[in-house]
C-alpha atoms as a PDB file:
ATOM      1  CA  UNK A   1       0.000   0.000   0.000  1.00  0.00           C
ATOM      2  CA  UNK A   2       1.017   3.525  -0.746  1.00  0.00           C
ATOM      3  CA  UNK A   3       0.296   6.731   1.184  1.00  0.00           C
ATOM      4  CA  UNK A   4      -0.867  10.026  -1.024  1.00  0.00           C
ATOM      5  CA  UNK A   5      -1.333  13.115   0.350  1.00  0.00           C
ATOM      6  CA  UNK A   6      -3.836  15.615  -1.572  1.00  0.00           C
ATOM      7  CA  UNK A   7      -4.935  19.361  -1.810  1.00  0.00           C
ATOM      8  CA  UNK A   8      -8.217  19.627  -1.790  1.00  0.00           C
ATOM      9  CA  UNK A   9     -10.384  22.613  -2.646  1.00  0.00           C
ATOM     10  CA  UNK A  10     -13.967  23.420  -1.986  1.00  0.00           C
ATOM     11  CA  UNK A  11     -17.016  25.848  -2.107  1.00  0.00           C
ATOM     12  CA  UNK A  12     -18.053  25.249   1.364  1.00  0.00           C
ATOM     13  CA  UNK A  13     -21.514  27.148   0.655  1.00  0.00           C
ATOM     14  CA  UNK A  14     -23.814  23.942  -0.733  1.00  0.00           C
ATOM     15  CA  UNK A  15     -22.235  21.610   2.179  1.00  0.00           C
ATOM     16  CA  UNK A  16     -23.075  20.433   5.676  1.00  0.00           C
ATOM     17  CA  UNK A  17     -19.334  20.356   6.512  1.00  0.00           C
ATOM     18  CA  UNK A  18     -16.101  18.373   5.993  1.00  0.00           C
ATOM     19  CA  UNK A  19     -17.199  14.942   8.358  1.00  0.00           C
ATOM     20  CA  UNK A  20     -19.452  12.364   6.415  1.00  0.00           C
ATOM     21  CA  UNK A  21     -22.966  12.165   8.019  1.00  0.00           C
ATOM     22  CA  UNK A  22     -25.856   9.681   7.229  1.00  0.00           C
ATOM     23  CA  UNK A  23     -28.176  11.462   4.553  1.00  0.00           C
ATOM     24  CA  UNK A  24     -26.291  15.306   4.420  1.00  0.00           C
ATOM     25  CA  UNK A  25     -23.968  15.997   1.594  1.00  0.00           C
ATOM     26  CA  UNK A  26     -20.676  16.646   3.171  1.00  0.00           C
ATOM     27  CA  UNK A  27     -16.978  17.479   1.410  1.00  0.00           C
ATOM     28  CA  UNK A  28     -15.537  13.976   3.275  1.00  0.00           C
ATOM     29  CA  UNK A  29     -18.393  11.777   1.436  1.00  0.00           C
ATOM     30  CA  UNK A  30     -18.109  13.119  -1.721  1.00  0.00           C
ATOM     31  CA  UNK A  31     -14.363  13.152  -2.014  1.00  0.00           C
ATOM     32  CA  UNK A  32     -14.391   9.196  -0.337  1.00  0.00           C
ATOM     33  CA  UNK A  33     -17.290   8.218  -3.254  1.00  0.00           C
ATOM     34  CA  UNK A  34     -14.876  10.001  -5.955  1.00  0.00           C
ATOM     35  CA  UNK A  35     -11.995   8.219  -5.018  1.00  0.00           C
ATOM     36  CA  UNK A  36     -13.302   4.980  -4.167  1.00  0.00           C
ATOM     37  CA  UNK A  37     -14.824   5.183  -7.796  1.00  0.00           C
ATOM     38  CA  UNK A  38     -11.263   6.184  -9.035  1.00  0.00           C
ATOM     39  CA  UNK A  39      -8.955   3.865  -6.906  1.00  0.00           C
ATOM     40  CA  UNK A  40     -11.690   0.561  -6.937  1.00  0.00           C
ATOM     41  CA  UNK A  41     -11.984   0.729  -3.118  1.00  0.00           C
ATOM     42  CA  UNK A  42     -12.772   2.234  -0.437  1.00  0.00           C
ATOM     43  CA  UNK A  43     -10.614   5.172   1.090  1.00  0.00           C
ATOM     44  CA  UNK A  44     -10.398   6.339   4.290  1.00  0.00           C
ATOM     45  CA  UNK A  45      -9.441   9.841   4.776  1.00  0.00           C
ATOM     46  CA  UNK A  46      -7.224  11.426   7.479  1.00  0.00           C
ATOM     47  CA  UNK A  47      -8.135  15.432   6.888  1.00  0.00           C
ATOM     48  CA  UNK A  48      -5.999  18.206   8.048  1.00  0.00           C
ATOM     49  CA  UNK A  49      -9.123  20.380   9.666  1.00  0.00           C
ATOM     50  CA  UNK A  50     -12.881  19.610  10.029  1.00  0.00           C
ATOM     51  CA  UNK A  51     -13.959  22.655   8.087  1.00  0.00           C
ATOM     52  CA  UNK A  52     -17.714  23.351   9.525  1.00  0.00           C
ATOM     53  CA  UNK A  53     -21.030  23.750   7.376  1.00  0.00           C
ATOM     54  CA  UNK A  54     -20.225  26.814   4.669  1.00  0.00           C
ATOM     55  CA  UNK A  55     -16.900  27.112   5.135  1.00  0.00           C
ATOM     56  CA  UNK A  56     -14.623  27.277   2.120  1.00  0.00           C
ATOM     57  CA  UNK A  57     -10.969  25.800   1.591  1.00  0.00           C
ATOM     58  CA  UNK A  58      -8.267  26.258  -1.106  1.00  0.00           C
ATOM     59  CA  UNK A  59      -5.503  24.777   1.035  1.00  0.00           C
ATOM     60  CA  UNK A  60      -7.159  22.170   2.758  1.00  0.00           C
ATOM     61  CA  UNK A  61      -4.677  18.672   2.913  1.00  0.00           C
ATOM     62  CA  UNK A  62      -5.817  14.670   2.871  1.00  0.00           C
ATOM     63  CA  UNK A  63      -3.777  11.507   2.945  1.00  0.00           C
ATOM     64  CA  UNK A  64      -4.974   8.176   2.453  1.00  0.00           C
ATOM     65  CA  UNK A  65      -3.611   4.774   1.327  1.00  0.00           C
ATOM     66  CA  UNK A  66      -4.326   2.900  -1.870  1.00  0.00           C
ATOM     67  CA  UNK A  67      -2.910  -0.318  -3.482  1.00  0.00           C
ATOM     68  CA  UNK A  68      -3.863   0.813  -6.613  1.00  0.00           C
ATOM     69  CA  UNK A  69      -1.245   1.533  -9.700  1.00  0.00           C
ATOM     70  CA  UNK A  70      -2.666   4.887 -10.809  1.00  0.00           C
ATOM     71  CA  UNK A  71       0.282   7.968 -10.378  1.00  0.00           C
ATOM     72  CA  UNK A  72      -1.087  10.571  -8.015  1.00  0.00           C
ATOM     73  CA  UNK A  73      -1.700  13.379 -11.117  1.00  0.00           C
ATOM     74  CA  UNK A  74      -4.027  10.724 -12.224  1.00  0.00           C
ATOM     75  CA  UNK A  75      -5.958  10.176  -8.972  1.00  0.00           C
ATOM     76  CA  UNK A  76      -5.977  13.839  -8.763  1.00  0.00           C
ATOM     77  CA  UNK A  77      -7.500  14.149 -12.378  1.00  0.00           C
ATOM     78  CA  UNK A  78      -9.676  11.228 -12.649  1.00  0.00           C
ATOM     79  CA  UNK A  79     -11.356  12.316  -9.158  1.00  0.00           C
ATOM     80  CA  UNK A  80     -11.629  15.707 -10.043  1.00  0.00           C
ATOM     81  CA  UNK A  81     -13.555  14.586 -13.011  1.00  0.00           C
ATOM     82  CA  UNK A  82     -15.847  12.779 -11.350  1.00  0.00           C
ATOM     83  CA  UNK A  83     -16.781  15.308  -8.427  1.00  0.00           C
ATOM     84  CA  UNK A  84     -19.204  17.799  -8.338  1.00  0.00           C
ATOM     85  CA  UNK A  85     -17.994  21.461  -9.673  1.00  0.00           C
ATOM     86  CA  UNK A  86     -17.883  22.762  -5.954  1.00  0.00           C
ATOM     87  CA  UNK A  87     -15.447  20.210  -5.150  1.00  0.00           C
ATOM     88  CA  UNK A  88     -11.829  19.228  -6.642  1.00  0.00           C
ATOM     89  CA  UNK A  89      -8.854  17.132  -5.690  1.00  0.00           C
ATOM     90  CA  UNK A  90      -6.368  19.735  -6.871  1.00  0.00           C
ATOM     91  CA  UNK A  91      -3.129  18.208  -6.193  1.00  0.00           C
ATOM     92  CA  UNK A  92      -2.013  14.482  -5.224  1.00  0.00           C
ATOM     93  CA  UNK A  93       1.492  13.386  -4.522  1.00  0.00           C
ATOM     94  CA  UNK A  94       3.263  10.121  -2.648  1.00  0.00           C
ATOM     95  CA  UNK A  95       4.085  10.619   0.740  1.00  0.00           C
ATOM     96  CA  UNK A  96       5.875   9.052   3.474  1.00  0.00           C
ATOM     97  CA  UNK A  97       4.171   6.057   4.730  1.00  0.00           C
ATOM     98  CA  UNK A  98       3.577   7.013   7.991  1.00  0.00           C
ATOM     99  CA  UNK A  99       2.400  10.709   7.018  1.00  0.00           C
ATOM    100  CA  UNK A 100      -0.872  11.962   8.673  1.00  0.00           C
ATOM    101  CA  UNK A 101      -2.686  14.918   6.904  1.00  0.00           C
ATOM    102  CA  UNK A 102      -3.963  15.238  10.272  1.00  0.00           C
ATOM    103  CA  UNK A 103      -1.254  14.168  13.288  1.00  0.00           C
ATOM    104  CA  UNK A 104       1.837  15.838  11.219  1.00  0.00           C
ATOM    105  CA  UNK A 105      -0.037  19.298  10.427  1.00  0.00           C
ATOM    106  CA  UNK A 106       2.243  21.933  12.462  1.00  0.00           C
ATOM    107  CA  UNK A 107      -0.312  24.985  11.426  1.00  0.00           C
ATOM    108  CA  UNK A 108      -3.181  25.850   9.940  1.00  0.00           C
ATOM    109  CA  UNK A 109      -4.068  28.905   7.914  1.00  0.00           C
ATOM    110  CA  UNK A 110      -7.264  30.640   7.343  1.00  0.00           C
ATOM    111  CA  UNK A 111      -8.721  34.017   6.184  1.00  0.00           C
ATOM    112  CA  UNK A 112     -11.984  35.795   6.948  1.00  0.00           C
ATOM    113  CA  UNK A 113     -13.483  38.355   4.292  1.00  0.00           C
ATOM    114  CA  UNK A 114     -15.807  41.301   4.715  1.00  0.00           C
ATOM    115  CA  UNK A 115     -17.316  43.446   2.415  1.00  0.00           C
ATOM    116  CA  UNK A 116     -17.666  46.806   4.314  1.00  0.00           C
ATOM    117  CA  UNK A 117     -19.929  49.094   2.343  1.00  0.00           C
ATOM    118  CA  UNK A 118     -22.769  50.432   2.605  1.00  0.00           C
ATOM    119  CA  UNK A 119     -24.492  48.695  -0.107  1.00  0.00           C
ATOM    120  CA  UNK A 120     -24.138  44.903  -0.218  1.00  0.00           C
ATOM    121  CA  UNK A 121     -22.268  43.227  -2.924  1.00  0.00           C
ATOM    122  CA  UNK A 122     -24.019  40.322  -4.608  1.00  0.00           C
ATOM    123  CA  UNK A 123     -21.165  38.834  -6.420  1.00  0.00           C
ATOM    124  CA  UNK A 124     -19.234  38.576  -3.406  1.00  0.00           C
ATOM    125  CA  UNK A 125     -21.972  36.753  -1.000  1.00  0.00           C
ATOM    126  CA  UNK A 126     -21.637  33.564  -1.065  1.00  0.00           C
ATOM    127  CA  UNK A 127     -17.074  34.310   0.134  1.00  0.00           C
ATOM    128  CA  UNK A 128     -17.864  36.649   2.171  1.00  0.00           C
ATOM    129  CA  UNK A 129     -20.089  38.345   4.989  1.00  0.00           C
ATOM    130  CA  UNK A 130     -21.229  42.037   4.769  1.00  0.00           C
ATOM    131  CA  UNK A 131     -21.124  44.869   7.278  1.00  0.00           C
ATOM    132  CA  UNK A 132     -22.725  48.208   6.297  1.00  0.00           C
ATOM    133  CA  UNK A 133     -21.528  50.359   9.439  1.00  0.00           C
ATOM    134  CA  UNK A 134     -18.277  52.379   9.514  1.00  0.00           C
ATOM    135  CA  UNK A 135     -15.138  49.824  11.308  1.00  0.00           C
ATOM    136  CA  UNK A 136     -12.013  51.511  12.855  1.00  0.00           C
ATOM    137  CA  UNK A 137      -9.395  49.552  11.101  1.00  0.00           C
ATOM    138  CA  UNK A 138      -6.999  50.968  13.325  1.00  0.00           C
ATOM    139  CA  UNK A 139      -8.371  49.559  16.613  1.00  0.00           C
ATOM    140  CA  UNK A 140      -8.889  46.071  14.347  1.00  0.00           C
ATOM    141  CA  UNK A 141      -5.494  46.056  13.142  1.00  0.00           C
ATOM    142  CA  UNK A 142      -4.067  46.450  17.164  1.00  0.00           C
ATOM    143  CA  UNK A 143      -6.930  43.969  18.270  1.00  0.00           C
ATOM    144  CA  UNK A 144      -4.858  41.709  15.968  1.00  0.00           C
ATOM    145  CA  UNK A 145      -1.859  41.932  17.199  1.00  0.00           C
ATOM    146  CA  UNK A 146      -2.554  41.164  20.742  1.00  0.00           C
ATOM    147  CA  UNK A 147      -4.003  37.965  19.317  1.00  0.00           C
ATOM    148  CA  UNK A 148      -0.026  37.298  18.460  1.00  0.00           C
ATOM    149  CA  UNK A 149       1.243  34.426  20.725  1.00  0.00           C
ATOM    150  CA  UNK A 150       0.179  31.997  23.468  1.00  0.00           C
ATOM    151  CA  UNK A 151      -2.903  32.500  24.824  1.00  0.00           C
ATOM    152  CA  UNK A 152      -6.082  30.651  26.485  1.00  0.00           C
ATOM    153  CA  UNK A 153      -9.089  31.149  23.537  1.00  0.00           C
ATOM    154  CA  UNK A 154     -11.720  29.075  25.984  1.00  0.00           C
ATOM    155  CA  UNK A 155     -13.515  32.061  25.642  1.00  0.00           C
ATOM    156  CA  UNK A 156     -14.049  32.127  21.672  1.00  0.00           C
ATOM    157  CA  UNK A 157     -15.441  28.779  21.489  1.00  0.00           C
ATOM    158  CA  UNK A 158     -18.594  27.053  22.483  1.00  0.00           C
ATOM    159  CA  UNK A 159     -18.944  25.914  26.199  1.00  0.00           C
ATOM    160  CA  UNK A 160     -20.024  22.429  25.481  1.00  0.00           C
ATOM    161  CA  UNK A 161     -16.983  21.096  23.671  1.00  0.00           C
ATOM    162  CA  UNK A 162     -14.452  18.615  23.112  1.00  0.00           C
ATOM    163  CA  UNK A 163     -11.428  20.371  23.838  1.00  0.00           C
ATOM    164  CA  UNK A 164      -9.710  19.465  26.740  1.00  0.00           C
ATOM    165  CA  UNK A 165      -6.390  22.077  26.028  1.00  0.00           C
ATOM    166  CA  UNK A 166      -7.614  25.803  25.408  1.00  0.00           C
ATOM    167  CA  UNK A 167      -4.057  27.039  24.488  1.00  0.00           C
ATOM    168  CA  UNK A 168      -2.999  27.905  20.909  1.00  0.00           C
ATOM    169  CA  UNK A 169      -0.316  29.385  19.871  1.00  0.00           C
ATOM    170  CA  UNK A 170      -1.003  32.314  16.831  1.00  0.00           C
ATOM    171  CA  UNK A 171       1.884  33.382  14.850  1.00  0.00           C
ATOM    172  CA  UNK A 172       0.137  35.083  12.661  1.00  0.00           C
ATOM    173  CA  UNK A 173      -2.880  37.340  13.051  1.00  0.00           C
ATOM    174  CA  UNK A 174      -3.240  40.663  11.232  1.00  0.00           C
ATOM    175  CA  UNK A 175      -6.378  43.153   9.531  1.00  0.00           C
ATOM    176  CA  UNK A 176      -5.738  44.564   5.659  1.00  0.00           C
ATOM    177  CA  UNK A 177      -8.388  46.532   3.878  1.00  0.00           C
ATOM    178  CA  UNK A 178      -8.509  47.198   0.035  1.00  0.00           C
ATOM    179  CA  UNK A 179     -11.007  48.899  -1.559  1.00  0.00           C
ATOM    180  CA  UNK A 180     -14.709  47.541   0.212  1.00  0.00           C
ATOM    181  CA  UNK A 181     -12.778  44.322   0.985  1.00  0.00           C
ATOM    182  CA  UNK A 182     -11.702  43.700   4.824  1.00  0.00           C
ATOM    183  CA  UNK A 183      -9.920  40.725   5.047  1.00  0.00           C
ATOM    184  CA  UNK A 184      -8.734  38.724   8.139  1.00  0.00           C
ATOM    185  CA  UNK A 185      -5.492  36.693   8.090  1.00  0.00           C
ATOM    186  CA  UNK A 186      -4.317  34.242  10.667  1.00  0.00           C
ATOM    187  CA  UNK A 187      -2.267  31.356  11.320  1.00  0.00           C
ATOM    188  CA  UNK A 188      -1.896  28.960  14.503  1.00  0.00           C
ATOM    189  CA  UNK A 189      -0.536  25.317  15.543  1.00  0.00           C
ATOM    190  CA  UNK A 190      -4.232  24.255  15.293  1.00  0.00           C
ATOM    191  CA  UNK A 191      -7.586  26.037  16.155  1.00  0.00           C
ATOM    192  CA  UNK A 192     -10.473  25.596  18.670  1.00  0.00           C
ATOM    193  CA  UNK A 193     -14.056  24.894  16.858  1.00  0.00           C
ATOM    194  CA  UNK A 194     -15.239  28.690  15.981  1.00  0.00           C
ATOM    195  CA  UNK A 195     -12.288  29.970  16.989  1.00  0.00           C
ATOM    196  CA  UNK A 196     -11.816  31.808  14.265  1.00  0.00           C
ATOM    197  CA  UNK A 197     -15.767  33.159  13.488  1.00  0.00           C
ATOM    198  CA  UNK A 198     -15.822  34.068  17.172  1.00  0.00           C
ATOM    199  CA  UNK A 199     -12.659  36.265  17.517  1.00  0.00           C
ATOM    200  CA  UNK A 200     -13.714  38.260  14.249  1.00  0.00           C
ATOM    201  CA  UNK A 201     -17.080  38.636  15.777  1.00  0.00           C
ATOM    202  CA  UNK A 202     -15.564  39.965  18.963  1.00  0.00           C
ATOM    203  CA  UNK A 203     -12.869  42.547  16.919  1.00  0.00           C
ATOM    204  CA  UNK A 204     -15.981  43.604  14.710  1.00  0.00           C
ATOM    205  CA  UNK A 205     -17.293  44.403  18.204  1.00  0.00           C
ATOM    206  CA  UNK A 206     -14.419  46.537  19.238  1.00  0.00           C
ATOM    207  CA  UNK A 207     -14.529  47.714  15.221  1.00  0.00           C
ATOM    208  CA  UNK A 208     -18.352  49.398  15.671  1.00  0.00           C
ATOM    209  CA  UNK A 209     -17.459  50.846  19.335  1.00  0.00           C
ATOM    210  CA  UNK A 210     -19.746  48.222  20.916  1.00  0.00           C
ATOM    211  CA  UNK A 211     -16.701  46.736  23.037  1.00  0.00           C
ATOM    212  CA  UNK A 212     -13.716  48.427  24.621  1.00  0.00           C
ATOM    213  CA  UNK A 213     -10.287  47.615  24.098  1.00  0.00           C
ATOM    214  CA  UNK A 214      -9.532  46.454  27.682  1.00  0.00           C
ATOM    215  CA  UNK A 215     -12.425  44.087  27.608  1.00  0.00           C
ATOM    216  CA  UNK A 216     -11.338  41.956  24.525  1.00  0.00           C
ATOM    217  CA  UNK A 217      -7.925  41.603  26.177  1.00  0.00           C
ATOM    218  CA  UNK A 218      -8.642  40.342  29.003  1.00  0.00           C
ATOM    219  CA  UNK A 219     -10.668  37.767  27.260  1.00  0.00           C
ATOM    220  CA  UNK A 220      -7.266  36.301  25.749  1.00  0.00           C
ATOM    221  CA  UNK A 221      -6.438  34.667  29.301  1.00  0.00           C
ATOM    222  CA  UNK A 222      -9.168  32.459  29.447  1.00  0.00           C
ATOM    223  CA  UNK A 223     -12.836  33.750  30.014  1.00  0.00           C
ATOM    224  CA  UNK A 224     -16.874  32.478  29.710  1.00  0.00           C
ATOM    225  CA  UNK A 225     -17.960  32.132  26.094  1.00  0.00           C
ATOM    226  CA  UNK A 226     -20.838  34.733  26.941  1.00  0.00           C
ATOM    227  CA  UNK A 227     -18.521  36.914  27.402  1.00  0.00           C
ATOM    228  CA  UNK A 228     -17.154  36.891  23.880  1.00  0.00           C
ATOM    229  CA  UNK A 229     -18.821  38.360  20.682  1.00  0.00           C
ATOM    230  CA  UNK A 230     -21.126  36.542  18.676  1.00  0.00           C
ATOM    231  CA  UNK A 231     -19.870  34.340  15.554  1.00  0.00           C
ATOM    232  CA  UNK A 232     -20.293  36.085  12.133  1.00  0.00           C
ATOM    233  CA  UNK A 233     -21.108  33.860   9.223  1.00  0.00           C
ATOM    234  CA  UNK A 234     -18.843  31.128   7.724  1.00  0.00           C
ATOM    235  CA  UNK A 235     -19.084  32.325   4.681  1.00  0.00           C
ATOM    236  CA  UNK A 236     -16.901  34.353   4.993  1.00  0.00           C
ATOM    237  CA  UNK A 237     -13.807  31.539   6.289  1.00  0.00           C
ATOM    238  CA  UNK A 238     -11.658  29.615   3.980  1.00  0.00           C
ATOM    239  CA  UNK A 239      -8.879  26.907   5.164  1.00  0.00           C
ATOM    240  CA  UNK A 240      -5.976  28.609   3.113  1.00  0.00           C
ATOM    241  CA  UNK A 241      -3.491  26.798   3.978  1.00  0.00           C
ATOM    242  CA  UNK A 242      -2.051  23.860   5.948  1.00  0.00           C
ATOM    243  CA  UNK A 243       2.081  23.816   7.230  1.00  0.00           C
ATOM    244  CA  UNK A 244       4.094  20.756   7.118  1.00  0.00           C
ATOM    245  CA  UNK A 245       7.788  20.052   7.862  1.00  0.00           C
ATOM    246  CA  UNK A 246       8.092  17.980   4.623  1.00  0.00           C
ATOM    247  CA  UNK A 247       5.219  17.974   2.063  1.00  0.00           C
ATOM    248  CA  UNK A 248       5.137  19.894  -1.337  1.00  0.00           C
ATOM    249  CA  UNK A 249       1.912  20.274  -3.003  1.00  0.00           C
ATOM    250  CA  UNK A 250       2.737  22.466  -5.586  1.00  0.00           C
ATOM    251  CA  UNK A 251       0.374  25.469  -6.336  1.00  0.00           C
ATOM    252  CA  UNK A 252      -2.268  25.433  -3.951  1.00  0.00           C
ATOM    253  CA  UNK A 253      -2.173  26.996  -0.782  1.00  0.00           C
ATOM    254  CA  UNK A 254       0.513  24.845   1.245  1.00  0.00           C
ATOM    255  CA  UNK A 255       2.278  26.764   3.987  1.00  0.00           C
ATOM    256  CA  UNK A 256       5.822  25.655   6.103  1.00  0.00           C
END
């Protein structure tokens, strides 16, 4: 058996999520079905993050093992072909056999758009969320960069929850606008479920003069989830990217 790794790219807007679920069209069942009709059995996937319902991803990273003789361009192709035009198997390669899309990720990457206008944009709604009220960049862009570093995000994601460890570590975190177009970028070891939606909420908070300064930083060393902003809409997120110590997928989206 080999082990291929893949970049996989998707218009999170028509699906309930990455994880397969009994009767709800999800980016995992799809991309199993396509390959399973590709390789001539079934694939199990090991996925890099468990993007939620609407969430996009141009960067987002399987592996899986196959016995078959196809060369991973091929599996990429013939997969590609036979998935739905929301969803494509961009890039495929060999990888070490004990690599782990999942286990050997060492970040994750993601971006948040906004159009900020007053009128909405129609071309841009199904990428990104809209917010017709004036934002202070400014107090955004220094929201950011206390985000920077190690800190306890229990606060940004729901109460009830898996997580057992609330600490992340951000290296990258920062607020650009161009034109209409407001545009969160950020980068971490790994993220808590809505982390993400959450602390843009919260910032959009500070943004609109809703929430002081003082408030939101003190929420970075641990805190009640009520006491955060509310989640804006996914959207708006897309998985851009996924780090590895040693894996080159060409042309899509790979970070580290």
């Amino acid at each position: 058996m080999k082990k291929y790794a893949g970049l996989v790219e998707y218009d999170g807007a028509e699906f309930a999520g990455w994880a397969a679920q009994p009767g709800m069209r999800t980016v995992e069942g799809e991309l199993a079905e396509s390959l399973r009709t590709v390789l001539r059995h079934p694939v199990k996937l090991s996925v890099a993050g468990r993007t939620d319902r609407g969430v996009h991803a141009s960067g987002q990273v399987v592996s899986f093992e196959t016995g078959a003789e196809l060369e991973p361009p091929v599996v990429a192709y013939k997969a590609s072909a036979v998935l739905s035009k929301d969803l494509a198997l961009r890039r495929c390669v060999e990888a070490d056999e004990g690599f782990d899309a999942r286990k050997d990720a060492r970040s994750r990457s993601y971006e948040y758009r906004i159009v900020n206008d007053p009128v909405r944009s129609p071309l841009r709604r199904r990428r990104a969320s809209y917010v017709a009220g004036g934002l202070d960049l400014a107090l955004l862009q220094h929201a950011a960069k206390l985000v920077l570093g190690a800190h306890d995000f229990r606060a940004f994601t729901p109460t009830r929850t898996y997580h057992v460890r609330f600490e992340r570590v951000v290296t990258e975190s920062a607020w650009e606008m161009e034109g209409d177009l407001l545009t969160y970028r950020t980068t971490a070891d790994s993220f808590l479920y809505g982390m993400v939606r959450t602390l843009v909420g919260t910032m959009l908070e500070l943004a609109d003069g809703t929430r002081d300064l003082s408030s939101f930083e003190k929420l970075l060393s641990g805190g009640e989830r009520s006491e955060a902003g509310q989640a804006v809409p996914s959207r708006g997120l897309t998985l851009v990217g996924v780090g590895y110590e040693d894996l080159n997928l060409k042309g899509g989206g790979i970070r580290g």
